[in-house]
C-alpha atoms as a PDB file:
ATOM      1  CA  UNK A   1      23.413  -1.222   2.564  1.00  0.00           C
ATOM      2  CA  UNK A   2      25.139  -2.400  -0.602  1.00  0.00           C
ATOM      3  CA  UNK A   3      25.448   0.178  -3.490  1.00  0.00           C
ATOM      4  CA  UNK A   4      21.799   0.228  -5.330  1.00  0.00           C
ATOM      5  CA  UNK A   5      21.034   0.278  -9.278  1.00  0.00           C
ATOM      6  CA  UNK A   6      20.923   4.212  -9.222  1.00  0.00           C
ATOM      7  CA  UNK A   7      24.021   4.369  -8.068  1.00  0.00           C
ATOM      8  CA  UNK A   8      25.472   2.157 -10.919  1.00  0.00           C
ATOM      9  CA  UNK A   9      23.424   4.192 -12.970  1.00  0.00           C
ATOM     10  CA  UNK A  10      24.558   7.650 -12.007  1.00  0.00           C
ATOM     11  CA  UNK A  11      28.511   6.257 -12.017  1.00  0.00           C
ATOM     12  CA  UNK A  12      28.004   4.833 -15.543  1.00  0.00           C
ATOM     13  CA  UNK A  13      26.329   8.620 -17.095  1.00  0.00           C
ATOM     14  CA  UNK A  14      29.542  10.028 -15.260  1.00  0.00           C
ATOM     15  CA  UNK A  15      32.233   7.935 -17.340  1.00  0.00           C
ATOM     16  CA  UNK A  16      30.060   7.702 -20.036  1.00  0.00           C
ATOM     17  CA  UNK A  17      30.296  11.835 -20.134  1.00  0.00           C
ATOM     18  CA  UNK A  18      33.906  12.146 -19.146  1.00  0.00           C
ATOM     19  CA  UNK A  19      35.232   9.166 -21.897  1.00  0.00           C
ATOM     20  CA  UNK A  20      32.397   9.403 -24.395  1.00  0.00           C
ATOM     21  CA  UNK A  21      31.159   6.063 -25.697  1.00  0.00           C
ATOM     22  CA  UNK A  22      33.737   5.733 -29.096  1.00  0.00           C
ATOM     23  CA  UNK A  23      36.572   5.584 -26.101  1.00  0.00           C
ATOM     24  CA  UNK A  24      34.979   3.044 -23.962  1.00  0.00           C
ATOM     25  CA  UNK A  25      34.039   1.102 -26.889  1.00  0.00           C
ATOM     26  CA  UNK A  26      37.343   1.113 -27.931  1.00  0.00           C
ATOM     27  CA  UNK A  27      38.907   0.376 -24.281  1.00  0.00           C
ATOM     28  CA  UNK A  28      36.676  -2.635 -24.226  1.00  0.00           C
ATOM     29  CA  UNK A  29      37.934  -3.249 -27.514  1.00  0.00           C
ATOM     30  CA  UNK A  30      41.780  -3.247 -26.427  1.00  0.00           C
ATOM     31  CA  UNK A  31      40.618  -5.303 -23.383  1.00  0.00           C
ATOM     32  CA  UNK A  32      39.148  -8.302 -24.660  1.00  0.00           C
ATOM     33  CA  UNK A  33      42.051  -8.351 -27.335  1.00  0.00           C
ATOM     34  CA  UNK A  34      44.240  -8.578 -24.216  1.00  0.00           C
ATOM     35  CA  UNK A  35      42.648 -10.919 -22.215  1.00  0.00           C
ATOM     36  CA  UNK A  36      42.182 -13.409 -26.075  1.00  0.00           C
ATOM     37  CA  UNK A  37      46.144 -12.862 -26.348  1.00  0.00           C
ATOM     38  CA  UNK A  38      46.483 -14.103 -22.423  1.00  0.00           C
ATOM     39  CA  UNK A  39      44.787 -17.026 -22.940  1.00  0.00           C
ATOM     40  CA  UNK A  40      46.629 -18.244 -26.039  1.00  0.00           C
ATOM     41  CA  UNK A  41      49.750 -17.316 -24.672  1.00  0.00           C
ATOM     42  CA  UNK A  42      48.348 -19.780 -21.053  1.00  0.00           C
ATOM     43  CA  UNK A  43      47.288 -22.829 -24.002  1.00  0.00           C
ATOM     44  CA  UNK A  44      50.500 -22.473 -25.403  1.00  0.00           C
ATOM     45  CA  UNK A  45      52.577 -22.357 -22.724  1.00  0.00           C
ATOM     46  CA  UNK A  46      50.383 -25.697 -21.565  1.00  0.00           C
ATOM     47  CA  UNK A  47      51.144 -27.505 -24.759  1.00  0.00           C
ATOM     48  CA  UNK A  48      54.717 -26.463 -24.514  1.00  0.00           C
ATOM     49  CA  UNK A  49      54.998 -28.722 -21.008  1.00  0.00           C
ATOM     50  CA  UNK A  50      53.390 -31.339 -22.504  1.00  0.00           C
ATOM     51  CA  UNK A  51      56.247 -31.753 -25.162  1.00  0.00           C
ATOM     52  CA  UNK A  52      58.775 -31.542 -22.563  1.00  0.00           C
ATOM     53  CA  UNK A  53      58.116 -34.024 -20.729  1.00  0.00           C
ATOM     54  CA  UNK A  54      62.172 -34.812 -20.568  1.00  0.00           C
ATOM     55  CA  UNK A  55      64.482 -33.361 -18.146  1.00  0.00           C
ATOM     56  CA  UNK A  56      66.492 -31.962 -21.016  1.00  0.00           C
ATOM     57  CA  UNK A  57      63.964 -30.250 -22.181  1.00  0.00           C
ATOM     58  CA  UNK A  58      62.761 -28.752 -18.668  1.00  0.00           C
ATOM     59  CA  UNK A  59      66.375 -27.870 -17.944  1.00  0.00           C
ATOM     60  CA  UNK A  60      65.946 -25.603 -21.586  1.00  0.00           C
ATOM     61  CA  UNK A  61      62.665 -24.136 -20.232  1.00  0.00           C
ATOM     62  CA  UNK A  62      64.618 -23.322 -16.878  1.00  0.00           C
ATOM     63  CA  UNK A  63      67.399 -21.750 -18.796  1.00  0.00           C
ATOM     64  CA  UNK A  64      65.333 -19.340 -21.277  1.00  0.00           C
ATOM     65  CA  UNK A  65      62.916 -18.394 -17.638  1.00  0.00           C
ATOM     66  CA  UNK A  66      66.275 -17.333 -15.759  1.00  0.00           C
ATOM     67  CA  UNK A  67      67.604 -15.538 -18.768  1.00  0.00           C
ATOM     68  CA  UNK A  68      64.194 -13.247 -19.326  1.00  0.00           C
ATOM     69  CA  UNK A  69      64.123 -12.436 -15.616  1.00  0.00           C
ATOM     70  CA  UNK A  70      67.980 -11.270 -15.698  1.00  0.00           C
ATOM     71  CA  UNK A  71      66.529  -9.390 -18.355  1.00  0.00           C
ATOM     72  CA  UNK A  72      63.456  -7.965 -17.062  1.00  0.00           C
ATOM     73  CA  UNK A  73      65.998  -7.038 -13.923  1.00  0.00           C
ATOM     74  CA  UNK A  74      68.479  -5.257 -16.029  1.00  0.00           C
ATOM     75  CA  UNK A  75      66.039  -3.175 -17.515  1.00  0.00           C
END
């Protein structure tokens, strides 16, 4: 009932004959940079609220949050 290895086969020829190989290569490329830069940005963002463990500083974090989704709205 599910979809069969042939039919995983016969989708991947498709996009492989539509994108070529050099553009999926290089969409995997831009993908995994993407996901690396996620996760560093997630660790550092982790070690950031480890430092803060004051209110002052968690009022700061507040502060710069509201100020970048004003921002984000604006735009």
């Amino acid at each position: 009932m599910g979809i069969s290895i042939w039919q995983l086969l016969i989708v991947l020829g498709i996009v492989i004959l539509l994108f070529g190989t050099k553009k999926l290569r290089n969409i995997g490329t831009d993908l995994g940079g993407a996901i690396r830069g996620f996760k560093k940005s997630m660790n550092d963002e982790d070690e950031k609220s480890d430092e803060a463990d004051t209110l002052e500083g968690q009022k700061a974090e507040q502060t710069q949050a509201d100020a970048k989704t004003q921002e984000k709205q604006k735009s």
